[in-house]
C-alpha atoms as a PDB file:
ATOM      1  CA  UNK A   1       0.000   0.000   0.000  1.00  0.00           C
ATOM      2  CA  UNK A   2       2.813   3.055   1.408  1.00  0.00           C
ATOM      3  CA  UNK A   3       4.282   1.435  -2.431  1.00  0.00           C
ATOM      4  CA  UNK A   4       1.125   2.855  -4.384  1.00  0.00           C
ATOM      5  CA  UNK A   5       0.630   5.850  -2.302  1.00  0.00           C
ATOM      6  CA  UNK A   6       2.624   8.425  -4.809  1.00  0.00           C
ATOM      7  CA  UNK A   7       0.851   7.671  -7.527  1.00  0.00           C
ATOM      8  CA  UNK A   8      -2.893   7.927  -5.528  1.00  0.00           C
ATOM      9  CA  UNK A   9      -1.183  11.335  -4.981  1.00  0.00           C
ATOM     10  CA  UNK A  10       0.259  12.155  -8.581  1.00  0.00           C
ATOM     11  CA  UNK A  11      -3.181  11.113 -10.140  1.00  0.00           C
ATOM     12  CA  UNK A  12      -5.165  13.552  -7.537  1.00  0.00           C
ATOM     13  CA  UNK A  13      -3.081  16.122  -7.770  1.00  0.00           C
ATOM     14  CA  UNK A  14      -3.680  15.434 -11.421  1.00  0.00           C
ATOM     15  CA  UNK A  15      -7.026  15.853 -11.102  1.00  0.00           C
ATOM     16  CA  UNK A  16      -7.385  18.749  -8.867  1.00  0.00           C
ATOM     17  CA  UNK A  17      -5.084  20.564 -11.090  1.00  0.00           C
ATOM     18  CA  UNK A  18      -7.285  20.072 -14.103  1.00  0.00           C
ATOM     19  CA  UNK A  19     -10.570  20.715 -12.597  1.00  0.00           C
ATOM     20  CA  UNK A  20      -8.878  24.186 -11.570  1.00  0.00           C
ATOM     21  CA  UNK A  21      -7.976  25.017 -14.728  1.00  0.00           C
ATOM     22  CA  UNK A  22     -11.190  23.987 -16.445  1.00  0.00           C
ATOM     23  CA  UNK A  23     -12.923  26.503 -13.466  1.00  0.00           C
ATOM     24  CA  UNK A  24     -11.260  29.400 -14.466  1.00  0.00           C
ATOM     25  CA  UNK A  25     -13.763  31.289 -17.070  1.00  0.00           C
ATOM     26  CA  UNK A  26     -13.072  35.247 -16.843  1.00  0.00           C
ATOM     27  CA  UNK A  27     -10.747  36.447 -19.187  1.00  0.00           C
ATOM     28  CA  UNK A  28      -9.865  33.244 -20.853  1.00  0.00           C
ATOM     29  CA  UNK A  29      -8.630  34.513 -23.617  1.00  0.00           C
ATOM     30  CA  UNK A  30      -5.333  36.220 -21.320  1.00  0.00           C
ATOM     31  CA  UNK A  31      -4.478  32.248 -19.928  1.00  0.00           C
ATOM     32  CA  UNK A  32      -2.681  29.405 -21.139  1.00  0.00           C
ATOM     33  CA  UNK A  33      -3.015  26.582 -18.873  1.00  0.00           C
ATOM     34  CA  UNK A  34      -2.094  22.870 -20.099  1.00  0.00           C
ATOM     35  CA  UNK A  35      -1.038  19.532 -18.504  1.00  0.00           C
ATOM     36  CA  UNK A  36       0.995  16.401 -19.054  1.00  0.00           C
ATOM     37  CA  UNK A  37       0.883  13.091 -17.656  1.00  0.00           C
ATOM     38  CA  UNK A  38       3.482  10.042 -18.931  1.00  0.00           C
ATOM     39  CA  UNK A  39       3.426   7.236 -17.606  1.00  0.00           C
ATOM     40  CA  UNK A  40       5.978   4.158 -18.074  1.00  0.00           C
ATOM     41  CA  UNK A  41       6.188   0.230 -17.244  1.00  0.00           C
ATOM     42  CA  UNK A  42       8.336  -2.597 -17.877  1.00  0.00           C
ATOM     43  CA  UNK A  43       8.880  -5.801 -16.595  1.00  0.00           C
ATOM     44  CA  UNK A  44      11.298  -8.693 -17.370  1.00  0.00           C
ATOM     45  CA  UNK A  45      10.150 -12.216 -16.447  1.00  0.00           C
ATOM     46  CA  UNK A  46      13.231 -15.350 -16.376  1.00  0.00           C
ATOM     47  CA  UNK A  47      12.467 -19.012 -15.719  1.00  0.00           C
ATOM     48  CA  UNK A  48      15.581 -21.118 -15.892  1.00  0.00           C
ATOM     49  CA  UNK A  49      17.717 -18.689 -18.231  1.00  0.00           C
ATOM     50  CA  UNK A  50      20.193 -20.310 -19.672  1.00  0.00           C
ATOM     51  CA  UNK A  51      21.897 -16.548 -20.477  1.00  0.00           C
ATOM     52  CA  UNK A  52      21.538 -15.258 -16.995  1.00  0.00           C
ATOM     53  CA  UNK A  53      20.253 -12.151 -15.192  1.00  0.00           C
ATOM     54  CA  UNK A  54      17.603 -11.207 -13.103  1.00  0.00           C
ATOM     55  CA  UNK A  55      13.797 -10.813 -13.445  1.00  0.00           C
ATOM     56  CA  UNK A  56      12.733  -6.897 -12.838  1.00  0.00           C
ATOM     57  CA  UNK A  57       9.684  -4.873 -12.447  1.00  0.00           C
ATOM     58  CA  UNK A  58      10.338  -0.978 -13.177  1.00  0.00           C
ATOM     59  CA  UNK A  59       7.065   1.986 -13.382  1.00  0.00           C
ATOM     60  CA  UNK A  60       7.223   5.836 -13.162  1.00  0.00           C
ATOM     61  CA  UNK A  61       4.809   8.370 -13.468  1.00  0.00           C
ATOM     62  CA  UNK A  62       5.802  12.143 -14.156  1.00  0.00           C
ATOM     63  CA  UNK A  63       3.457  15.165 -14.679  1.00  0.00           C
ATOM     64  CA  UNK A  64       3.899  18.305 -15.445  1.00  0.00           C
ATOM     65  CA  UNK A  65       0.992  21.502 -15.231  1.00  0.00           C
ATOM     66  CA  UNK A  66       1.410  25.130 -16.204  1.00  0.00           C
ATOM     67  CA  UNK A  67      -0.910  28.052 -15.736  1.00  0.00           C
ATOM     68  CA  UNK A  68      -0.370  30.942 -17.497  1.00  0.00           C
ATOM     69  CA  UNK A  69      -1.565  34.388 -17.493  1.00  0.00           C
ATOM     70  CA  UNK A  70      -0.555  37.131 -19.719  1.00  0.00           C
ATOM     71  CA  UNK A  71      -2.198  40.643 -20.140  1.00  0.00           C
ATOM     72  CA  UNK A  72      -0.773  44.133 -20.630  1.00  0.00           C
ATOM     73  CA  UNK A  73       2.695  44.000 -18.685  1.00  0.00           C
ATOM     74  CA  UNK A  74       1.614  41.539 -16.299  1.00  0.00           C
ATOM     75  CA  UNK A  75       2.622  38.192 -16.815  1.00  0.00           C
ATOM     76  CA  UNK A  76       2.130  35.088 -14.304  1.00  0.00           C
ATOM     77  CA  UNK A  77       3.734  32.291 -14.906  1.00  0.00           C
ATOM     78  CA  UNK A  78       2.961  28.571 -12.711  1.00  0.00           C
ATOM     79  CA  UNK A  79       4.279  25.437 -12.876  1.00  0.00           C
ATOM     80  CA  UNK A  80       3.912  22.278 -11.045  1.00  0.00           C
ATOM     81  CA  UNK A  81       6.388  19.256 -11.808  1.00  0.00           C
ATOM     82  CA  UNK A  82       5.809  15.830 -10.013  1.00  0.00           C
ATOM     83  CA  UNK A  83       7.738  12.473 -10.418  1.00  0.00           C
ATOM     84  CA  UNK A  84       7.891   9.243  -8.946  1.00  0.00           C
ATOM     85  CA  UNK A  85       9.676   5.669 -10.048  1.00  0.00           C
ATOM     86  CA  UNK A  86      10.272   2.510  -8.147  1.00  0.00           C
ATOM     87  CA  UNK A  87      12.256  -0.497  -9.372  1.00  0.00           C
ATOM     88  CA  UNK A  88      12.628  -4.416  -8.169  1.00  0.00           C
ATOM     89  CA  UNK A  89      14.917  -6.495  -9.744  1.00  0.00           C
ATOM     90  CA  UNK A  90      15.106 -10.658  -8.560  1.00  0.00           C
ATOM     91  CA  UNK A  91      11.509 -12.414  -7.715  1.00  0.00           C
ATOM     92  CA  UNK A  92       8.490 -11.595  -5.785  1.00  0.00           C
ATOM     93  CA  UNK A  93      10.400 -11.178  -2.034  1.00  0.00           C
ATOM     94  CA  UNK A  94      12.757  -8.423  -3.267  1.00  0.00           C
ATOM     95  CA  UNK A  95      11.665  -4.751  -1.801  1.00  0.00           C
ATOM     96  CA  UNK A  96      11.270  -2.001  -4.346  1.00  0.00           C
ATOM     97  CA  UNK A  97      13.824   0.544  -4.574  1.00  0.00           C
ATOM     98  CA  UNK A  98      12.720   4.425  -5.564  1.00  0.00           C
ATOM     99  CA  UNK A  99      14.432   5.540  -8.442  1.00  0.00           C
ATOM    100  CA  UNK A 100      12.816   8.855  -9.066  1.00  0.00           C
ATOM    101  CA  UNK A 101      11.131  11.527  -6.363  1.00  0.00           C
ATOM    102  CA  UNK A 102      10.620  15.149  -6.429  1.00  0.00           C
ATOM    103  CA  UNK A 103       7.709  18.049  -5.931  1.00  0.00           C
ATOM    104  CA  UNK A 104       8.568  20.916  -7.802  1.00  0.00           C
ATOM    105  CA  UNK A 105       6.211  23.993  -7.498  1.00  0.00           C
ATOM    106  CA  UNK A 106       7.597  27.525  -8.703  1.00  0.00           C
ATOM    107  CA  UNK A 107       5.039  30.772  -9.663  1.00  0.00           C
ATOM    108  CA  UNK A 108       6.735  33.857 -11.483  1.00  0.00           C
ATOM    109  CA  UNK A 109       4.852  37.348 -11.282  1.00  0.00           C
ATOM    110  CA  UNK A 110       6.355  40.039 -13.239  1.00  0.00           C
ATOM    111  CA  UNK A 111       5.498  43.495 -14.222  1.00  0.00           C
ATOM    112  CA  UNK A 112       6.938  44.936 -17.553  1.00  0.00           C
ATOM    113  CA  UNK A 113       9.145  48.121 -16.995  1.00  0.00           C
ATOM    114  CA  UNK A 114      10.512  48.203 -20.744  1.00  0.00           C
ATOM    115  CA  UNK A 115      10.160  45.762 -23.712  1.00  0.00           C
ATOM    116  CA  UNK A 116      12.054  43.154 -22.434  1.00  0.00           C
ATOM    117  CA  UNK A 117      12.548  44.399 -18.956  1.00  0.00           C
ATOM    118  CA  UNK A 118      10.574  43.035 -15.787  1.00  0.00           C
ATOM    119  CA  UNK A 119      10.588  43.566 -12.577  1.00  0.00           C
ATOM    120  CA  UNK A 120       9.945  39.998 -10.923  1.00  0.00           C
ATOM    121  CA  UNK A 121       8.672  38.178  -7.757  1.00  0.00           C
ATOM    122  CA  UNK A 122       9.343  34.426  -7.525  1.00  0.00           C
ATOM    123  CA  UNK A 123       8.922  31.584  -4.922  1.00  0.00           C
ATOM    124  CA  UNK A 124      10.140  27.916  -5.510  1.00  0.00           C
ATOM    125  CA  UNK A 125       9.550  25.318  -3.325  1.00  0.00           C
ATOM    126  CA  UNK A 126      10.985  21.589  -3.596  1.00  0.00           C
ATOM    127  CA  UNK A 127      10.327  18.264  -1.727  1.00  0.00           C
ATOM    128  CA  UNK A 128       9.903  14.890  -2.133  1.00  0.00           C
ATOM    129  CA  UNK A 129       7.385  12.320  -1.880  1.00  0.00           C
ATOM    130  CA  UNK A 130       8.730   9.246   0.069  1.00  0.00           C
ATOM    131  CA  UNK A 131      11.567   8.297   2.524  1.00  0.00           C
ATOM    132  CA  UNK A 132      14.874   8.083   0.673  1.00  0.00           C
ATOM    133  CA  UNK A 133      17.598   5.714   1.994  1.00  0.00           C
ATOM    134  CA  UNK A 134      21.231   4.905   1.775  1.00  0.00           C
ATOM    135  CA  UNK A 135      23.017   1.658   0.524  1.00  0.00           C
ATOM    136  CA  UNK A 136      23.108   0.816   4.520  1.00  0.00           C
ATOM    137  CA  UNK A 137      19.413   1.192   4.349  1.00  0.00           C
ATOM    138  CA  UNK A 138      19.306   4.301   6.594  1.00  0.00           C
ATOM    139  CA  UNK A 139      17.050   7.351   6.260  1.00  0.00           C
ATOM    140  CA  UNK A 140      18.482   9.866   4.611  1.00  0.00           C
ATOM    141  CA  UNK A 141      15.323  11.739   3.499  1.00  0.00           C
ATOM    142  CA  UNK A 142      11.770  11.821   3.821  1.00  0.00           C
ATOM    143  CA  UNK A 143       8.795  14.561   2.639  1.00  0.00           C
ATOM    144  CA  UNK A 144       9.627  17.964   3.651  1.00  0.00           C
ATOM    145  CA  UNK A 145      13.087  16.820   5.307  1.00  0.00           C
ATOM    146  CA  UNK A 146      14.563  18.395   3.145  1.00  0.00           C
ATOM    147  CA  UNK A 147      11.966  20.951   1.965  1.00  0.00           C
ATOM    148  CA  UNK A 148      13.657  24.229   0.091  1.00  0.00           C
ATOM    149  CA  UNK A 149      11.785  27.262  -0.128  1.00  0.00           C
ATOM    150  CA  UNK A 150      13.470  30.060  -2.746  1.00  0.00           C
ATOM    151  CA  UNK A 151      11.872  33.647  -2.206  1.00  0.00           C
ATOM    152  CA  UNK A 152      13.887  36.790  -4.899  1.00  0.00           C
ATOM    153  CA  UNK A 153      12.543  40.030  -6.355  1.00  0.00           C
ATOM    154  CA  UNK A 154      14.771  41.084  -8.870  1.00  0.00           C
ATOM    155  CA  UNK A 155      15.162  42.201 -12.663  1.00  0.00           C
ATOM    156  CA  UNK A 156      14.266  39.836 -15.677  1.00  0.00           C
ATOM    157  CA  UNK A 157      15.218  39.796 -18.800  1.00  0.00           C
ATOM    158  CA  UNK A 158      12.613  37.611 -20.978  1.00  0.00           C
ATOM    159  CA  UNK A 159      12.682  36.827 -24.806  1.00  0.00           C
ATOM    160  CA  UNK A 160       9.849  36.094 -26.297  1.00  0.00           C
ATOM    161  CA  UNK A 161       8.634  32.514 -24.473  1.00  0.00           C
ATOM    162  CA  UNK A 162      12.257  31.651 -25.213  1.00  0.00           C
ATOM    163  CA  UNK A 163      14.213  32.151 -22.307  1.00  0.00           C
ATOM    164  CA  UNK A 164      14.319  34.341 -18.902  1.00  0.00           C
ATOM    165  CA  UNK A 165      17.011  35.322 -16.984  1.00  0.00           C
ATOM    166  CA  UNK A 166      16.363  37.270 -13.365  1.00  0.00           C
ATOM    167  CA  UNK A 167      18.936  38.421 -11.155  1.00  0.00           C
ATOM    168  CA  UNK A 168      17.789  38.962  -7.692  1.00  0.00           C
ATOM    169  CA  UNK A 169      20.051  41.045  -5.005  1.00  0.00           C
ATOM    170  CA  UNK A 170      17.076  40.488  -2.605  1.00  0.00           C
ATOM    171  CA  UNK A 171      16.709  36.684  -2.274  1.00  0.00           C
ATOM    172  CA  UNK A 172      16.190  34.209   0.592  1.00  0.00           C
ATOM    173  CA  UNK A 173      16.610  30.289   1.032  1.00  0.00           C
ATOM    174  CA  UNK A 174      14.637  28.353   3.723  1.00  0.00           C
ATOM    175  CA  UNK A 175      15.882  24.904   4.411  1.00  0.00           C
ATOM    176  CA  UNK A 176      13.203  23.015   6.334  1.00  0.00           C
ATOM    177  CA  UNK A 177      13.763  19.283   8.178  1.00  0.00           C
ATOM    178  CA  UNK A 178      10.993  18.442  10.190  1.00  0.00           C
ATOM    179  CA  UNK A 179      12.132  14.684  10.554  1.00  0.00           C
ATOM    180  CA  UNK A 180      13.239  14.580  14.221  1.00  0.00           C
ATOM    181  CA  UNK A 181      16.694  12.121  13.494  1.00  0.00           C
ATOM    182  CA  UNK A 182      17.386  14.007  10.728  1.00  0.00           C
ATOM    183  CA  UNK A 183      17.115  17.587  12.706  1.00  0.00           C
ATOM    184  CA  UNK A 184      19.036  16.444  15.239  1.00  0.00           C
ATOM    185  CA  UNK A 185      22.258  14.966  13.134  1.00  0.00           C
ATOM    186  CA  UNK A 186      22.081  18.793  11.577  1.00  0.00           C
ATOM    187  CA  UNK A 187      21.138  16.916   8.211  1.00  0.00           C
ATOM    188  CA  UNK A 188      21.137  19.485   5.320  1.00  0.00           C
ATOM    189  CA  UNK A 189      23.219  22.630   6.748  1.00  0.00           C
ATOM    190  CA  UNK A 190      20.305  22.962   9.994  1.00  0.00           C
ATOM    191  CA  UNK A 191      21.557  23.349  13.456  1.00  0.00           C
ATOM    192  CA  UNK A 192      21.234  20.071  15.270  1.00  0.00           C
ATOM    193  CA  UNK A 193      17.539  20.157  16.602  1.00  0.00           C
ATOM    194  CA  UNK A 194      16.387  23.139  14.631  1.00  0.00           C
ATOM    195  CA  UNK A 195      13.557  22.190  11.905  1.00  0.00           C
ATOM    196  CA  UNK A 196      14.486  25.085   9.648  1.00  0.00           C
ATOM    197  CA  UNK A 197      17.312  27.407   8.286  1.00  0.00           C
ATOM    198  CA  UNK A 198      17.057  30.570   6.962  1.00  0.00           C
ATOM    199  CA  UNK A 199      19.658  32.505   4.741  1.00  0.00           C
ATOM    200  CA  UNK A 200      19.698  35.638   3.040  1.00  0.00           C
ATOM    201  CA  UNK A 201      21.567  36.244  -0.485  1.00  0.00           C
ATOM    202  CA  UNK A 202      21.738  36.511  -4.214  1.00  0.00           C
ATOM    203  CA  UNK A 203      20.497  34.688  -6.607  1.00  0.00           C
ATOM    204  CA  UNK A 204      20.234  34.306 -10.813  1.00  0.00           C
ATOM    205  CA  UNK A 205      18.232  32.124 -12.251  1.00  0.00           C
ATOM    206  CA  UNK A 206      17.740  31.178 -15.968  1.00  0.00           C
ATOM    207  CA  UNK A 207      14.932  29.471 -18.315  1.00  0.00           C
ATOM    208  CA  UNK A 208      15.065  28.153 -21.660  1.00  0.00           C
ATOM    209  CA  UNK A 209      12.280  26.743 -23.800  1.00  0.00           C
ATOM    210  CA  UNK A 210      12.104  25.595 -27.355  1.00  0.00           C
ATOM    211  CA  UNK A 211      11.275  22.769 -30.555  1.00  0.00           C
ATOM    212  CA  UNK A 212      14.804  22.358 -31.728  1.00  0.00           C
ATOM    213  CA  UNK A 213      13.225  19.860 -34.176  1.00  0.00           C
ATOM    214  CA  UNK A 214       9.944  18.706 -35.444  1.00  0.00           C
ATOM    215  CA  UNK A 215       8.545  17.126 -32.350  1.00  0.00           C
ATOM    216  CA  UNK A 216      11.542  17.581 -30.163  1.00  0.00           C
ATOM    217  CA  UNK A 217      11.728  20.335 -27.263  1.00  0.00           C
ATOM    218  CA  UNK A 218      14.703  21.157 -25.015  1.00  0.00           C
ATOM    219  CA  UNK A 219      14.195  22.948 -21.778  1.00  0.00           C
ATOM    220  CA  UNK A 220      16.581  24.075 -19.464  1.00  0.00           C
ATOM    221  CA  UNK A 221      16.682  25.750 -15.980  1.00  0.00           C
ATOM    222  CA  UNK A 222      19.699  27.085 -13.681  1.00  0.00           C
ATOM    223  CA  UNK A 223      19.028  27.995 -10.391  1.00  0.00           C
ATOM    224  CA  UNK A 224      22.485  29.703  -8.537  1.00  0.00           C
ATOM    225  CA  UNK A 225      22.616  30.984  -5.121  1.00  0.00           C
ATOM    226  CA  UNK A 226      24.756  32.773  -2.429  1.00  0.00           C
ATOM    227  CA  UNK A 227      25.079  33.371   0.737  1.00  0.00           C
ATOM    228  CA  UNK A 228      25.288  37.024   1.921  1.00  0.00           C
ATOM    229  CA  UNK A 229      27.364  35.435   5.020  1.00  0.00           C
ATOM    230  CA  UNK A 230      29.675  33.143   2.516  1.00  0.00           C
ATOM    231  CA  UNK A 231      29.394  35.138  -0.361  1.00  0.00           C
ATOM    232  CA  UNK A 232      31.157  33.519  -3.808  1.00  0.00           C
ATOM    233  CA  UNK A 233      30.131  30.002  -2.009  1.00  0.00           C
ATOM    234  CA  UNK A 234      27.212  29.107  -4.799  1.00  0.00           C
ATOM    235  CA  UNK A 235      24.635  26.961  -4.613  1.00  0.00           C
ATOM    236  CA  UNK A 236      23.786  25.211  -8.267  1.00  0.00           C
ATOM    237  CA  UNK A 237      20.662  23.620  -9.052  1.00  0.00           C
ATOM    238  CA  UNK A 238      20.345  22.725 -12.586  1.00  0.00           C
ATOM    239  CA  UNK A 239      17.714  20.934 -15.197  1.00  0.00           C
ATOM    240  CA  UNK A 240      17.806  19.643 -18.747  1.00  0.00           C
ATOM    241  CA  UNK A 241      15.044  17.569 -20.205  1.00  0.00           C
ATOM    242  CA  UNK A 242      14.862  16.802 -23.793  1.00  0.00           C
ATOM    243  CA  UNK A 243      11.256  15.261 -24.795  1.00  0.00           C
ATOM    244  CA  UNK A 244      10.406  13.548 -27.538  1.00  0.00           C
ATOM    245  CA  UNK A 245       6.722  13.112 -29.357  1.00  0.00           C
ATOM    246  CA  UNK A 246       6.400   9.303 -30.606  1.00  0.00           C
ATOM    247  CA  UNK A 247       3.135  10.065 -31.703  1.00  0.00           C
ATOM    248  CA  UNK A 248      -0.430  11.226 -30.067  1.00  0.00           C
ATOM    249  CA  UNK A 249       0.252   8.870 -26.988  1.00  0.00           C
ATOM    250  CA  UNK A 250       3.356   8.011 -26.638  1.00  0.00           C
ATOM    251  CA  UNK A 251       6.730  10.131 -25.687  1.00  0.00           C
ATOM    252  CA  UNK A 252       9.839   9.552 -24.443  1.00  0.00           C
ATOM    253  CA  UNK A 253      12.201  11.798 -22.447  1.00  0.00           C
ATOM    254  CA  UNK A 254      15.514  12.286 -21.123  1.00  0.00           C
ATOM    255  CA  UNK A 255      16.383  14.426 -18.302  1.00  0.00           C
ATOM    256  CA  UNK A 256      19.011  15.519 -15.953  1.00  0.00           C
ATOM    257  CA  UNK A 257      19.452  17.037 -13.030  1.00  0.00           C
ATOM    258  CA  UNK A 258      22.664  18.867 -11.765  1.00  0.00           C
ATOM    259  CA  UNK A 259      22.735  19.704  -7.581  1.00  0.00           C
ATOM    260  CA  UNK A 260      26.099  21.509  -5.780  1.00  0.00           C
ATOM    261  CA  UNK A 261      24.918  22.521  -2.215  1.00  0.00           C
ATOM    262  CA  UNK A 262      27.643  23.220   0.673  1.00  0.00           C
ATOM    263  CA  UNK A 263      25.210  22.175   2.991  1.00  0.00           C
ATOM    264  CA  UNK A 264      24.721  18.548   1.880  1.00  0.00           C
ATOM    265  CA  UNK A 265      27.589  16.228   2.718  1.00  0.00           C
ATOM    266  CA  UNK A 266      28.922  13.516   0.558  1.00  0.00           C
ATOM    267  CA  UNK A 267      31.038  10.287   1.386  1.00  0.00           C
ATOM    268  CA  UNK A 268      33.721  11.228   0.126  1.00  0.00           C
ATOM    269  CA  UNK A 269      36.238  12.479   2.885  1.00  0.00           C
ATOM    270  CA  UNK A 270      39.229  14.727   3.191  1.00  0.00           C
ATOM    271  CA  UNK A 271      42.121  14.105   5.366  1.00  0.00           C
ATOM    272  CA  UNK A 272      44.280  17.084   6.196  1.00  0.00           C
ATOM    273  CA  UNK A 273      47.897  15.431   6.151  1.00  0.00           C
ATOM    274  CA  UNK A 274      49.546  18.144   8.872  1.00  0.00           C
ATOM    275  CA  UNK A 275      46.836  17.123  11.616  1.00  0.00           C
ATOM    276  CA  UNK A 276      45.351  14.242  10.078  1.00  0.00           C
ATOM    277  CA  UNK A 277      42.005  15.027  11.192  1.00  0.00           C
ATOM    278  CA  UNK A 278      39.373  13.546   8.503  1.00  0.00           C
ATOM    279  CA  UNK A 279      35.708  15.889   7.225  1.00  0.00           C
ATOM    280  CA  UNK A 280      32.589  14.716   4.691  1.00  0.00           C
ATOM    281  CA  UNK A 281      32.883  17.453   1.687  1.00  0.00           C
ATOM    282  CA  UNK A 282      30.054  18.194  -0.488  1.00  0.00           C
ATOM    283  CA  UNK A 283      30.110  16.873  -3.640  1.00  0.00           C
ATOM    284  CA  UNK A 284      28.564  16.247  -6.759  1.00  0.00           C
ATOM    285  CA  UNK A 285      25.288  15.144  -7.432  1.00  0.00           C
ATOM    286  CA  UNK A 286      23.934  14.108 -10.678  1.00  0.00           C
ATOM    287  CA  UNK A 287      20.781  12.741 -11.679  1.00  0.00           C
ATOM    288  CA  UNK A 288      20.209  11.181 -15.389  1.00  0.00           C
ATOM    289  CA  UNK A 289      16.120   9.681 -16.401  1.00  0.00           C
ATOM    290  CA  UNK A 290      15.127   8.256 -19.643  1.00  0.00           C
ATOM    291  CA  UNK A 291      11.292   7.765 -19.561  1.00  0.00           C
ATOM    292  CA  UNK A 292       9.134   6.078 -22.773  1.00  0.00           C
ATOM    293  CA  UNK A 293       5.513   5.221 -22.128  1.00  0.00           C
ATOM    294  CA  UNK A 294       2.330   6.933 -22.582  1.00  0.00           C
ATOM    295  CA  UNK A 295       1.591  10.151 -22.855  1.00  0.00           C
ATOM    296  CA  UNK A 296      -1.812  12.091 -22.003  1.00  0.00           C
ATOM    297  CA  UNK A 297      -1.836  16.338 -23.118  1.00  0.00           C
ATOM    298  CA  UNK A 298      -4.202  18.326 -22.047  1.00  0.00           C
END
């Protein structure tokens, strides 16, 4: 059942989404609202095979809603990205393992101060779904620990429905961990105990959007920010998806996903040879997703 319950949620959320959008009826003519569901399965099934390998089981859903409204220098721009996989590879006693987990929500509100000049507010908030765990099978995440909250005003440059690019000098990023082991091992940059941290800084963040070929669209956001207290220390968040249309139901798509934050420790571990006194760095993390199955458009 706690297996199933992400994609209950993706489909309601699904739903809800929808029925909003087919609710709104005043000035229709200034939105542009639309919504994406894919969903993927495979499964391989071996009795007695001679070549080897392992039997697997492998499904993900990912959906993606945007809301936009457009009219006279106000533009308002919504998104809502969701994703879930899980995979099990041996017979029927092996757990699932999640492959795939986020909550993306971001809302852009910008007022036009010259023709390609804006002056913007935006919040972005992350989580994930489920708990996420280590190869020693310990917690290492769960929903809202970590949650990330992103709040900037700044100046935008947008082209067209191209690309964006907003520099913020007033921008804020709230770190929240309400899981109690997690809050107390100061997981994510908190201080041990503390559900939330809150830092003030500067941030840039970029957006690009096209069909680079028939059928074939590249997106692209960067998401960079600093510290006021460790200024030059940046934060990276970035996200490339490539999707392709297979025809009027089914699409495949690659994305990846790009994360440097100070905050979140990695394995790997530095030993300083004068004192030889050992500390977790942060590192690296990279995310790749190829996804073919069916695709809904609304």
């Amino acid at each position: 059942m706690k297996i199933i319950i992400p994609f209950i949620t993706l489909l309601l959320l699904s739903t809800a989404v929808i029925a909003q959008n087919d609710s709104i009826k005043s000035d229709t003519t200034y939105w542009d609202k639309g919504a994406v569901l894919n969903l993927n399965f495979s499964q391989v099934d071996l009795t007695n095979w001679n070549g080897g390998g392992q039997s697997s089981i492998s499904i993900g859903g990912l959906t993606n809603f945007n809301l936009k409204y457009a009219k006279g220098k106000d533009a308002w721009d919504n998104r809502l990205d969701m994703a879930y996989g899980l995979l099990r590879q041996g017979d029927g006693d092996s757990p699932f393992i999640k492959t795939d987990d986020n909550i993306i929500l971001a809302s852009r509100y910008s007022r036009q101060l010259k023709k390609r000049i804006f002056i913007s507010g935006i919040l972005d908030f992350r989580t994930q779904f489920d708990e996420g765990l280590n190869e020693e099978n310990e917690v290492i995440s769960r929903f809202m620990a970590p949650g990330f909250l992103l709040a900037n005003i700044g100046i935008t440059y947008r082209y067209k429905e191209i690309f964006t690019a907003t520099l913020s000098p007033i921008s804020s990023k709230t770190t929240i961990v309400t899981d109690d082991s997690l809050s107390l091992a100061g997981a994510y940059g908190v201080n041990p105990g503390d559900t939330y941290r809150f830092q003030a800084g500067l941030n840039f963040s970029s957006s690009f959007q096209k069909d680079i070929w028939e059928n074939v669209n590249l997106s692209s956001n960067l998401n960079l920010f600093s510290d006021y207290e460790k200024i030059g220390n940046v934060d990276v968040n970035w996200e490339t998806a490539l999707n392709f249309k297979i025809n009027k139901f089914l699409s495949a798509s690659y994305s990846t996903q790009l994360i440097y934050d100070d905050d979140i420790k990695s394995k790997e571990i530095i030993v300083n040879e004068a004192t030889g006194e050992t500390r977790n760095v942060a590192g690296i993390q990279f995310k790749s997703v190829m996804n073919i199955g069916l695709n809904i458009k609304i």
